[in-house]
Protein backbone atom coordinates (compact mmCIF):
# COMPACT_ATOMS: atom_id res chain seq x y z
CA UNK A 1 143.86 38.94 -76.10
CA UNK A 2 142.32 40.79 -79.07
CA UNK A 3 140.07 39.95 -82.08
CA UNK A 4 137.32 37.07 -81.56
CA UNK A 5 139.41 35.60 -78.92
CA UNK A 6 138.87 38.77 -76.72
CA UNK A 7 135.13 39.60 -77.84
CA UNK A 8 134.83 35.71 -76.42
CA UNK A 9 136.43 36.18 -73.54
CA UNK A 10 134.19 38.88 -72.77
CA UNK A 11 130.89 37.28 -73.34
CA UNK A 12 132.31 35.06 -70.85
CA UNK A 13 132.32 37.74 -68.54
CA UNK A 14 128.80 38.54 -69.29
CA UNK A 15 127.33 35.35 -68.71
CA UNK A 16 128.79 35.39 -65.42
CA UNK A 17 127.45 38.30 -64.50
CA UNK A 18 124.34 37.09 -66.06
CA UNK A 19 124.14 33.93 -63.89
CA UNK A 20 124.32 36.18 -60.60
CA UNK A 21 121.40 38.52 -61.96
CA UNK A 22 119.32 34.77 -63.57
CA UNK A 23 119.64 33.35 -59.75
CA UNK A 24 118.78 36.74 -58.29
CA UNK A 25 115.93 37.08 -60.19
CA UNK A 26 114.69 33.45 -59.79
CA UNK A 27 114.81 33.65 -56.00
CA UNK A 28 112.82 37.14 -56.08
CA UNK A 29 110.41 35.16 -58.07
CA UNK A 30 110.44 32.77 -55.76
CA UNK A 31 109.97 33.34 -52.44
CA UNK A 32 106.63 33.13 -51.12
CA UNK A 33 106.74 36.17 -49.05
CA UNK A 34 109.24 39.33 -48.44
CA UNK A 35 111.90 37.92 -46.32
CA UNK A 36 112.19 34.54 -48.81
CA UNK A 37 112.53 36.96 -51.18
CA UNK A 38 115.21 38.64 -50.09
CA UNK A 39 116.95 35.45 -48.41
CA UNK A 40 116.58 34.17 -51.90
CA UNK A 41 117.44 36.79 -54.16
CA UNK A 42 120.28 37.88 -52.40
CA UNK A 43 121.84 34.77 -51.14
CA UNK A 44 121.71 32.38 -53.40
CA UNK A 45 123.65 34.75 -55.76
CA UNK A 46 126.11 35.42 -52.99
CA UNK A 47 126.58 31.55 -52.25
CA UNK A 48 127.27 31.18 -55.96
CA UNK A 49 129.34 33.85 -55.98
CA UNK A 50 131.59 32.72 -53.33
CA UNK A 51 131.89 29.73 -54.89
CA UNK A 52 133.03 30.77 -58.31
CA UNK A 53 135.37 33.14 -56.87
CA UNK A 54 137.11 30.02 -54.21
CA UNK A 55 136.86 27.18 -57.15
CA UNK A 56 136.24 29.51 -61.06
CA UNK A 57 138.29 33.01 -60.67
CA UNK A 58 141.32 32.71 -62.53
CA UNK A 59 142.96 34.11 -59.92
CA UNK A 60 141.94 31.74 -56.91
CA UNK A 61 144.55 30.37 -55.11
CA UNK A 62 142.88 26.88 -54.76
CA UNK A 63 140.94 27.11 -58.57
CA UNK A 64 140.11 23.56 -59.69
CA UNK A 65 141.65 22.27 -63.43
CA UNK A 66 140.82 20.34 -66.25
CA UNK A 67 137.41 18.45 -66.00
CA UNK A 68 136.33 19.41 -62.22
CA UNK A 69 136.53 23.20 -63.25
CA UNK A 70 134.92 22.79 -66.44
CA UNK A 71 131.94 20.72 -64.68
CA UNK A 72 131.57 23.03 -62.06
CA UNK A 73 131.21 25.79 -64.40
CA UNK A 74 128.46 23.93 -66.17
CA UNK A 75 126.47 23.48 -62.99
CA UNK A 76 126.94 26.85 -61.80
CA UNK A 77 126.44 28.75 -65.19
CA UNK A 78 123.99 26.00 -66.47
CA UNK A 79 121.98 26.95 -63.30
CA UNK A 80 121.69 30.49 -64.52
CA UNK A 81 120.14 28.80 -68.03
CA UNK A 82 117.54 26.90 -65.24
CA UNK A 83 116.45 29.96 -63.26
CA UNK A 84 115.32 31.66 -65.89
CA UNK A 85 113.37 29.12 -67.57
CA UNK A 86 112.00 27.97 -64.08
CA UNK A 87 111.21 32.07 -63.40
CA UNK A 88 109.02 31.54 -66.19
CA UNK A 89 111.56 33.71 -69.01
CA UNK A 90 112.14 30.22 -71.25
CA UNK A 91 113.08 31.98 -74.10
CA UNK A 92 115.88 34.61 -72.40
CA UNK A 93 116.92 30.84 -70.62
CA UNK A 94 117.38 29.15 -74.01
CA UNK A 95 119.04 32.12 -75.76
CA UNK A 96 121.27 32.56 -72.41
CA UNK A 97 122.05 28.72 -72.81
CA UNK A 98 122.89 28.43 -76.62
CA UNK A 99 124.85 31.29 -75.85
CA UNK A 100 126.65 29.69 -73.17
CA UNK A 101 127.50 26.45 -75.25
CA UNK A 102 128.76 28.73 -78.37
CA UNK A 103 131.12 30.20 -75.46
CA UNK A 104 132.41 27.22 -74.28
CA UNK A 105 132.85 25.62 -77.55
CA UNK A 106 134.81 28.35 -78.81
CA UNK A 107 137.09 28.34 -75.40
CA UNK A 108 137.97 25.21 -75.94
CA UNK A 109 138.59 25.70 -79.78
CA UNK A 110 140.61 28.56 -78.70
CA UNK A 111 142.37 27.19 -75.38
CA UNK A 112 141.10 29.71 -73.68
């Protein structure tokens, strides 16, 4: 994959990794004292992550199609978009979101 394609592709990639950090940084924000904090921060990422790499990865052996994949990757990246508005950062959540529509638009545009 090169040209726009690719550089899409790879934004992609970054708001993945983005959601992980956006739900890390939510639950560090919001537990109430160390060890919510940490139960928080650290597993609600890891929960998502499990569950993008079983249902998501491209390389999952039992990776949903068509219109379950595509809503599950709403919830799960949309929920990046949600902890960071609800971490108090509601302008890096609405740039993280229109950048996360552009994305998906143009994956679709591009069968991605």
């Amino acid at each position: 994959m090169n040209g726009l394609p690719g550089i899409n592709a790879g934004l992609s990639f970054l708001l993945e990794i983005s959601m992980l950090a956006s739900l890390g940084f939510w639950g560090l924000k919001t537990g109430e004292n160390w060890m919510m904090k940490a139960l928080l921060g650290l597993g609600t990422p890891a929960l998502v992550a499990v569950v993008w790499g079983i249902y998501c990865a491209p390389k999952a052996a039992t990776r949903l199609q068509g219109w379950p994949l595509a809503g599950l990757e709403i919830i799960l990246l949309g929920a990046g978009a949600a902890a960071l508005h609800f971490s108090g950062q509601t302008r890096l959540g609405a740039t993280y979101a229109l950048l996360l529509v552009i994305n998906r638009i143009l994956w679709i545009a591009w069968k991605q």
